[in-house]
Protein backbone atom coordinates (compact mmCIF):
# COMPACT_ATOMS: atom_id res chain seq x y z
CA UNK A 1 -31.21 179.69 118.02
CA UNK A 2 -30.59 182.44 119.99
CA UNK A 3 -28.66 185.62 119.38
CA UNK A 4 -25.36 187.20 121.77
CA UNK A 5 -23.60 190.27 122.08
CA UNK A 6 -20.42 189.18 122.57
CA UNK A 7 -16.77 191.62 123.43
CA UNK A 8 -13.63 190.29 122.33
CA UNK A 9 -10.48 191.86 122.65
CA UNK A 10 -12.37 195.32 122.64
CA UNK A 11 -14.37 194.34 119.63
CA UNK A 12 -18.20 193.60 119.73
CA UNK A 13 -19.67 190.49 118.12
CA UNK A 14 -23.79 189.11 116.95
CA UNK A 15 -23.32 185.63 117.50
CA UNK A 16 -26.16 183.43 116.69
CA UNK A 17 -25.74 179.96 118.43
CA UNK A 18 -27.64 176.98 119.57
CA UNK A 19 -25.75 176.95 122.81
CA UNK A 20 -26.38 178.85 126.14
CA UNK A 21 -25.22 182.22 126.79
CA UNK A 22 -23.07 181.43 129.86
CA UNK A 23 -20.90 178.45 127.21
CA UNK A 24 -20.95 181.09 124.47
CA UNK A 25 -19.86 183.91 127.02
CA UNK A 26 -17.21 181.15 128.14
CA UNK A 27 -15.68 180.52 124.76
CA UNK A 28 -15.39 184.15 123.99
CA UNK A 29 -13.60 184.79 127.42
CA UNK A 30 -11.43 181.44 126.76
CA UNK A 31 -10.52 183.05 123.12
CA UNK A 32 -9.78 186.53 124.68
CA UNK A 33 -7.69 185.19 127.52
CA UNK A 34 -5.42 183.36 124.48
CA UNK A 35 -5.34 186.44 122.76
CA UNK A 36 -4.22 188.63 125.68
CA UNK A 37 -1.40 185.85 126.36
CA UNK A 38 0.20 185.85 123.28
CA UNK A 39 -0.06 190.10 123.61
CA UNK A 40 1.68 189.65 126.27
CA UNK A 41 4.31 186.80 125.05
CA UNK A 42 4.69 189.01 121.91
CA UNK A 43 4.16 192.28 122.13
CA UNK A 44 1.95 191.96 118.67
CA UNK A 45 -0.95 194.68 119.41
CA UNK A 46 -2.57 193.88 115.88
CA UNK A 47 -6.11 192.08 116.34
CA UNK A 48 -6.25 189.93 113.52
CA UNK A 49 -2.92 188.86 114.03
CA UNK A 50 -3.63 187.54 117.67
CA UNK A 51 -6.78 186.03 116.58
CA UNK A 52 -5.16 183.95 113.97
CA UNK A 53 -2.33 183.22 116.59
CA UNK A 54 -4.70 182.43 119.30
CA UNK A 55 -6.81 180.38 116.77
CA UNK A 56 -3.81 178.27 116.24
CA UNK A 57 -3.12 177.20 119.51
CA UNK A 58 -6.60 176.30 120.19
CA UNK A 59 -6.14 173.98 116.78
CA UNK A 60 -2.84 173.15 117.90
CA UNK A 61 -4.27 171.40 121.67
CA UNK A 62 -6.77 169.78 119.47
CA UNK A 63 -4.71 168.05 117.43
CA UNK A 64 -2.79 166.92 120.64
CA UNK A 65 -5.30 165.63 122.13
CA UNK A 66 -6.96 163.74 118.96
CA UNK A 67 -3.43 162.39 118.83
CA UNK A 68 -3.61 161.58 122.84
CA UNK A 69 -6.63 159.81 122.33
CA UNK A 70 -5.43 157.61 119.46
CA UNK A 71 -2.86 156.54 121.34
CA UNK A 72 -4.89 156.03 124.20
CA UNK A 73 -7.32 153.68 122.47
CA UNK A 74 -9.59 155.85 123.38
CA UNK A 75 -12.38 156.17 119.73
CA UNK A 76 -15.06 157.50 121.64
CA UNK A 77 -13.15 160.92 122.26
CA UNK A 78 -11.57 160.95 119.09
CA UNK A 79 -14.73 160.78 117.61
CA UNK A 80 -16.25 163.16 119.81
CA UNK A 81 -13.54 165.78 119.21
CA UNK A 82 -14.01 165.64 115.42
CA UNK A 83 -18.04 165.74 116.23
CA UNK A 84 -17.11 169.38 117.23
CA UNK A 85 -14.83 170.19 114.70
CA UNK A 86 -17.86 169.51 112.16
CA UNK A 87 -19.88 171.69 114.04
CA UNK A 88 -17.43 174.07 113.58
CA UNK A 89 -16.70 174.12 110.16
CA UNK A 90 -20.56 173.66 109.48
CA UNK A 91 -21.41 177.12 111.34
CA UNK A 92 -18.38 178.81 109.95
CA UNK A 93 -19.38 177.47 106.10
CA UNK A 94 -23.36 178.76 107.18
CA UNK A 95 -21.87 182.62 107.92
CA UNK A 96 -22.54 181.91 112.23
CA UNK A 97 -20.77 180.88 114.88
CA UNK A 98 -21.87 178.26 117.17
């Protein structure tokens, strides 16, 4: 497992993750980008407050597409999405992320 410096929204992050650091580097830009939007869409300048936000939208297009893919008839990406989720909630229960 390797260990990443990571900036977000002008705050600095240890991450400890199984993944590369160009993914990891990807997420945290993905997450910042979401952040900056809703900034923008708000005018909120309160960190937590656009992390939750941000986090929520992210959750939000994942339940969309699990929903999608149902519909579809599509198991094997359902089942794939929730694969992730698990991997989520498993790093977030062990104190890392990813």
């Amino acid at each position: 497992m390797a260990i990443y410096n990571l900036r977000i929204y002008g705050k600095e992050y240890k991450i400890s993750s199984r993944y590369d650091e160009s993914y990891v580097t990807e997420m945290a830009h993905f997450l910042e980008s979401r952040m900056k939007e809703l900034a923008e869409a708000t005018g909120s300048v309160d960190f937590y407050r656009l992390l939750v936000m941000a986090s929520m939208t992210v959750v939000d297009d994942y339940f969309k597409l699990m929903k999608e893919c149902r519909k579809a008839d599509q198991p094997q990406f359902a089942s794939k999405l929730e694969s992730i989720i698990g991997m989520i909630e498993s790093s977030l229960t062990e104190k890392r992320v990813l």
